[in-house]
N, C-alpha and C. Protein backbone atom coordinates (compact mmCIF):
# COMPACT_ATOMS: atom_id res chain seq x y z
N UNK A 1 0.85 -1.18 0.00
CA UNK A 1 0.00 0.00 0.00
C UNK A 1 0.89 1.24 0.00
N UNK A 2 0.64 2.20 -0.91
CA UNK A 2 1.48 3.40 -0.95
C UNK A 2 0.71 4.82 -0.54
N UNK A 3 1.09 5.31 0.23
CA UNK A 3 0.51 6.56 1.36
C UNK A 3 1.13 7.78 0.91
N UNK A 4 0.35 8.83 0.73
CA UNK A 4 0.97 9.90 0.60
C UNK A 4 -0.04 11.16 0.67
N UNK A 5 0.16 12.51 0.33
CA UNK A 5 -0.36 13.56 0.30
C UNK A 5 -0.28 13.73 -0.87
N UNK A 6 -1.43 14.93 -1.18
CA UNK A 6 -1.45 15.76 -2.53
C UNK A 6 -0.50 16.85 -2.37
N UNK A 7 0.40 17.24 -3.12
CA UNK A 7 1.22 18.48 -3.25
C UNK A 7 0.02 19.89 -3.14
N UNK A 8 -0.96 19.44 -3.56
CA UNK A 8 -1.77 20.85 -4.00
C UNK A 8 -2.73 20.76 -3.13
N UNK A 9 -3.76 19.92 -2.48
CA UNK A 9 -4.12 20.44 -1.72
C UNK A 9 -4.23 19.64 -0.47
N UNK A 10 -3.48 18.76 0.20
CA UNK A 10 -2.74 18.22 1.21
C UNK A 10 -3.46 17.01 1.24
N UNK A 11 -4.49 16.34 0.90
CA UNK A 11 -5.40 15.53 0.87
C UNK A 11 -5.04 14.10 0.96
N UNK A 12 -5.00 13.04 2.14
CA UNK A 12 -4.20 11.86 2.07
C UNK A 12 -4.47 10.75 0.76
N UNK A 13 -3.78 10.53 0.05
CA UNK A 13 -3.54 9.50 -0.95
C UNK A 13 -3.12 7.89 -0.88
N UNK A 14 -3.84 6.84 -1.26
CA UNK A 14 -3.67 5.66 -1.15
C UNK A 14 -3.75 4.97 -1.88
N UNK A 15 -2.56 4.31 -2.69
CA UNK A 15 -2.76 3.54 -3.60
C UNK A 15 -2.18 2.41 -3.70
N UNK A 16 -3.02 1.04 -3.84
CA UNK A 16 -2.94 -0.53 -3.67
C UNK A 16 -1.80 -0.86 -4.27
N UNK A 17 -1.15 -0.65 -5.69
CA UNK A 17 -0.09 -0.91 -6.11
C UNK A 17 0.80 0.56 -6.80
N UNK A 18 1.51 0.17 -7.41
CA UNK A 18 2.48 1.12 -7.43
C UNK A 18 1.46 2.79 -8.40
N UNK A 19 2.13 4.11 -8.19
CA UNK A 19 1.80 5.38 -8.64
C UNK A 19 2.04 5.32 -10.57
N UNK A 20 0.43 5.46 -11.12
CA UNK A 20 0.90 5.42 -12.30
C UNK A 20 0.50 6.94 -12.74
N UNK A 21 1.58 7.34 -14.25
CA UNK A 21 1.43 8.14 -14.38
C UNK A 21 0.12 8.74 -14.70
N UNK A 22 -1.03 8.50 -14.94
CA UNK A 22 -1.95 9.46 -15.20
C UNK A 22 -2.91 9.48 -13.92
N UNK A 23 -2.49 9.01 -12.89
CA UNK A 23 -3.32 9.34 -11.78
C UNK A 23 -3.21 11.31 -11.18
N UNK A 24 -4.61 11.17 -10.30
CA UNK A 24 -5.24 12.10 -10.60
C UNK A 24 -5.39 11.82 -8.68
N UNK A 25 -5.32 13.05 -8.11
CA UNK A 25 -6.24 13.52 -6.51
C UNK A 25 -7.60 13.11 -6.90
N UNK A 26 -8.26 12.64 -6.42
CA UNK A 26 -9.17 12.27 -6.15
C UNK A 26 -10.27 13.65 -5.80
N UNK A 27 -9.30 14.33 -4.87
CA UNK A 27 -10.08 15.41 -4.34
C UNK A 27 -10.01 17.29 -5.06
N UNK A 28 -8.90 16.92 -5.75
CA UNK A 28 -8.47 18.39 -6.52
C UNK A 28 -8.11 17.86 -8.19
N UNK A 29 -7.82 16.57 -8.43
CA UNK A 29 -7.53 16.61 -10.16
C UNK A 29 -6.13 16.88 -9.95
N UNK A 30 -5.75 17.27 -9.42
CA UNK A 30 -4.20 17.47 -9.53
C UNK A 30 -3.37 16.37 -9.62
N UNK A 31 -2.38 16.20 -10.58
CA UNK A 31 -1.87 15.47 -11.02
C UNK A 31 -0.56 14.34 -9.91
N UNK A 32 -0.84 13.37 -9.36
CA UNK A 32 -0.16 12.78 -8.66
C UNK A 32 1.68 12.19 -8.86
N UNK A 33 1.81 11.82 -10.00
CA UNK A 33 2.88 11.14 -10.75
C UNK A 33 3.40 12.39 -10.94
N UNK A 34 4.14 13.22 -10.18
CA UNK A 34 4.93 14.45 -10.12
C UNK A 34 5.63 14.87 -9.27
N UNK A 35 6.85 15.68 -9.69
CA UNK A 35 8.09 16.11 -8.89
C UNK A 35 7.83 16.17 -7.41
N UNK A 36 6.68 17.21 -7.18
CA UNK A 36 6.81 17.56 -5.71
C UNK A 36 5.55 16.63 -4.83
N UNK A 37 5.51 15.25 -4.92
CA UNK A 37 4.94 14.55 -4.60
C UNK A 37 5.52 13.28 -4.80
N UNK A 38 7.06 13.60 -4.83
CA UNK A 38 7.87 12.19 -4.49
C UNK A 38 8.78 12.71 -3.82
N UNK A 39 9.04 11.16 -2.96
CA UNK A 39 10.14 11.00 -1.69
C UNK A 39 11.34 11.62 -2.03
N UNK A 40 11.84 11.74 -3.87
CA UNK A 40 13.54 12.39 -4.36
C UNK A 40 13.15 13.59 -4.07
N UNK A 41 12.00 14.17 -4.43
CA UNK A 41 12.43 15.94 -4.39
C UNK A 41 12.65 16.55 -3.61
N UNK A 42 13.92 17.78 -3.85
CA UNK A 42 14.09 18.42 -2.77
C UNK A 42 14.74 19.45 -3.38
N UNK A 43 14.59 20.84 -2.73
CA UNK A 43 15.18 21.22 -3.62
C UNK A 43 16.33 22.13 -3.34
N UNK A 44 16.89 21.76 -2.59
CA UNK A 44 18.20 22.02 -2.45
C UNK A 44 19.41 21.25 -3.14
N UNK A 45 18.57 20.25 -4.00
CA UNK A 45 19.81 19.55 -4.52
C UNK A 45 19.83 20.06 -6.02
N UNK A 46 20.84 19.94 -7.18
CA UNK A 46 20.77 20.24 -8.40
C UNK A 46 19.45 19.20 -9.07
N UNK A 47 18.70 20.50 -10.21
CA UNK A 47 17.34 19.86 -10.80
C UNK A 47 16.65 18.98 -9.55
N UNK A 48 16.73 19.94 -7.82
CA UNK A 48 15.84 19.83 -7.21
C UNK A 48 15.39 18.10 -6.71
N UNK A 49 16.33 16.90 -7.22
CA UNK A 49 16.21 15.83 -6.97
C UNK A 49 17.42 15.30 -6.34
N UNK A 50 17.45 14.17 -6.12
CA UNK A 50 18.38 13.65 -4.99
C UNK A 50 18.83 12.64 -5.79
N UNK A 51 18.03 12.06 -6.63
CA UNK A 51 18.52 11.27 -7.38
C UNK A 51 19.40 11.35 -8.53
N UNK A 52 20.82 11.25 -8.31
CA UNK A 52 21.74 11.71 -9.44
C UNK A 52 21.56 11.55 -11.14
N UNK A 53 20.16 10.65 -11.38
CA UNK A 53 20.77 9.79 -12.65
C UNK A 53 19.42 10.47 -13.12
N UNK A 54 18.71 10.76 -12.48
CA UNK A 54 17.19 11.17 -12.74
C UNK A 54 17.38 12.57 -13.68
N UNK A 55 16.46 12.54 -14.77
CA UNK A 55 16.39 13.25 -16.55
C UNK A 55 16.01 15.07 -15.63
N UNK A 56 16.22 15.71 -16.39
CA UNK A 56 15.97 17.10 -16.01
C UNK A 56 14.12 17.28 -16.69
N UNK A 57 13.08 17.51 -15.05
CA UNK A 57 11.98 17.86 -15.05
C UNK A 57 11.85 19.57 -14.90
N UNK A 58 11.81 20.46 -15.97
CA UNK A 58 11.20 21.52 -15.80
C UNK A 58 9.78 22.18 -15.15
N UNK A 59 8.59 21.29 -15.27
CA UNK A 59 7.34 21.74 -14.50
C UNK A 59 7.41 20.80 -13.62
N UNK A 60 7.36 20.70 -12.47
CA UNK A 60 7.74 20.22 -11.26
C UNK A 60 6.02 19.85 -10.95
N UNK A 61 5.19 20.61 -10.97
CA UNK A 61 3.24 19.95 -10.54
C UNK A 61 2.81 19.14 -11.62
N UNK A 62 3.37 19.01 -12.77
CA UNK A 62 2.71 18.16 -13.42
C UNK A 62 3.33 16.84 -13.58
N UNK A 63 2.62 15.60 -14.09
CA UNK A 63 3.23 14.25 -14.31
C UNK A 63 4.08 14.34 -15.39
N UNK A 64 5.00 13.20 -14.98
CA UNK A 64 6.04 13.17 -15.92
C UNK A 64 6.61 11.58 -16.35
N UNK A 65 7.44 11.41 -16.89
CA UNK A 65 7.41 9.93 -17.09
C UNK A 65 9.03 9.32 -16.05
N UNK A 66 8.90 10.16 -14.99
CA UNK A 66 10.32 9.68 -14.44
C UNK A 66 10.49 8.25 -14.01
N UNK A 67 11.40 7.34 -14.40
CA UNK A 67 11.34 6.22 -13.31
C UNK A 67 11.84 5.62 -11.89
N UNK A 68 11.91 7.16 -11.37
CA UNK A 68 12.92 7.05 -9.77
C UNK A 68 11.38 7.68 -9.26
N UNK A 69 10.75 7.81 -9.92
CA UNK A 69 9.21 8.04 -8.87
C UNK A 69 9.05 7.34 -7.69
N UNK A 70 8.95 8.15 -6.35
CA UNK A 70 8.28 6.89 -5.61
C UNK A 70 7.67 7.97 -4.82
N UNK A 71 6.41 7.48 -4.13
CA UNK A 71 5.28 8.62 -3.50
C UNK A 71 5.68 8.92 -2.19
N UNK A 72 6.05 10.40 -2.01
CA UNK A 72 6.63 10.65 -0.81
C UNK A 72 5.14 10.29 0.74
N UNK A 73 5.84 9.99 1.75
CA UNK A 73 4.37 9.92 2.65
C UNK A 73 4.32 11.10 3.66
N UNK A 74 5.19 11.98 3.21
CA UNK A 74 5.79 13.43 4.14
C UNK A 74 4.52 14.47 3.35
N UNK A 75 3.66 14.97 3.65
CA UNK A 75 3.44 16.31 3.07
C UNK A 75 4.41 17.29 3.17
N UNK A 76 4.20 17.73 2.14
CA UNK A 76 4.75 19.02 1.64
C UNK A 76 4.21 20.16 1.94
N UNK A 77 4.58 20.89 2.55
CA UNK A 77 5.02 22.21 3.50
C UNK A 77 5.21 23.88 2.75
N UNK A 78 6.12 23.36 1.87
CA UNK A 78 6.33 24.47 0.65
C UNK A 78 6.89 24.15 -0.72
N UNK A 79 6.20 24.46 -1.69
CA UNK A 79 6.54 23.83 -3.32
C UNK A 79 7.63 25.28 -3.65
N UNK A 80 8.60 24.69 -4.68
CA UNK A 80 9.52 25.61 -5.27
C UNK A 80 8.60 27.04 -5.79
N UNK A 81 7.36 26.66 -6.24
CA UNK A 81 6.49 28.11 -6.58
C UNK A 81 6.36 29.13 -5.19
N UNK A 82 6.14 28.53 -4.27
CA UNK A 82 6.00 29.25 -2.84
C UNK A 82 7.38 30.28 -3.03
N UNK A 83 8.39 29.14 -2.49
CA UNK A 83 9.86 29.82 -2.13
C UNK A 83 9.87 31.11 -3.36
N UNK A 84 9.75 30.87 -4.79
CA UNK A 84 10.11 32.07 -5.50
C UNK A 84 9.49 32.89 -5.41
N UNK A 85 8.09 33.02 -5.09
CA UNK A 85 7.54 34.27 -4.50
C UNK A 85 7.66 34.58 -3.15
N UNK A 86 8.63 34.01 -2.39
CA UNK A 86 8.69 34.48 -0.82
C UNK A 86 10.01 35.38 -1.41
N UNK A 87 10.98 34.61 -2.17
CA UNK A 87 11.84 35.54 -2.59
C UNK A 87 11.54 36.80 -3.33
N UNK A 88 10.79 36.82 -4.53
CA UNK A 88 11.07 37.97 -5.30
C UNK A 88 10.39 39.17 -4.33
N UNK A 89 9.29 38.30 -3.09
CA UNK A 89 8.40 39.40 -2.16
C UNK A 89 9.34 40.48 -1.52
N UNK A 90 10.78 39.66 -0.90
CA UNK A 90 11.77 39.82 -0.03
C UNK A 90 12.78 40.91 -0.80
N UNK A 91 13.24 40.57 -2.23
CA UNK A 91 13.59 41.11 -2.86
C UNK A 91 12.70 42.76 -3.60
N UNK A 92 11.65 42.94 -3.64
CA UNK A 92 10.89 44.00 -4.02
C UNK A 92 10.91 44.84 -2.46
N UNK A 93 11.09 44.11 -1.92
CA UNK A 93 11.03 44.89 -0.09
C UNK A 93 12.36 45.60 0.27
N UNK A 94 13.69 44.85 -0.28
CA UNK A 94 14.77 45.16 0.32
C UNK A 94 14.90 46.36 -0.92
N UNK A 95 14.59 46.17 -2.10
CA UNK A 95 15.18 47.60 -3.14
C UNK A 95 13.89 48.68 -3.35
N UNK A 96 12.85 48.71 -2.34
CA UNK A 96 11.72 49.97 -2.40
C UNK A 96 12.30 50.88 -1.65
N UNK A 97 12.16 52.27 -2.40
CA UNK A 97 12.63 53.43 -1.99
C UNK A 97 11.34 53.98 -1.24
């Protein structure tokens, strides 16, 4: 049994055998088989994964065909979209005259 959260809207996820790509939240449509809804992502590492061998994913919420997928059971806290608008917020704050 594989346990996890929705990236988008935190909603617990359960699925009998392994995460295929066109699965779907149940509760939002949001796309499951994606970057910030597996155990590799992170994004402090280069292309944001941990996994060295793993292909370069540019949209990080949508599915993709990676095969180091595996469904994180941690919710997620803050997606790379968050952090860049906490930054550019921080950044428009520090250079207003």
């Amino acid at each position: 049994m594989k346990r996890g959260f929705c990236h988008h809207c935190g909603e617990p996820l359960e699925f009998t055998e392994k995460v295929f790509r066109n699965d779907t939240c149940a509760n939002c449509g949001s796309d499951v088989h994606c970057c910030l809804n597996c155990s590799e992502y992170d994004d402090r590492f280069s292309n944001h994964c941990k996994e060295p061998q793993s292909e370069k994913v540019s949209v990080k919420d949508r599915r993709n065909f990676c095969d180091y997928f595996e469904l994180s059971p941690e919710k997620v806290t803050g997606t790379a979209r968050n952090k860049a608008a906490e930054a550019k917020r921080k950044l428009e704050a520090l250079f207003r005259k």
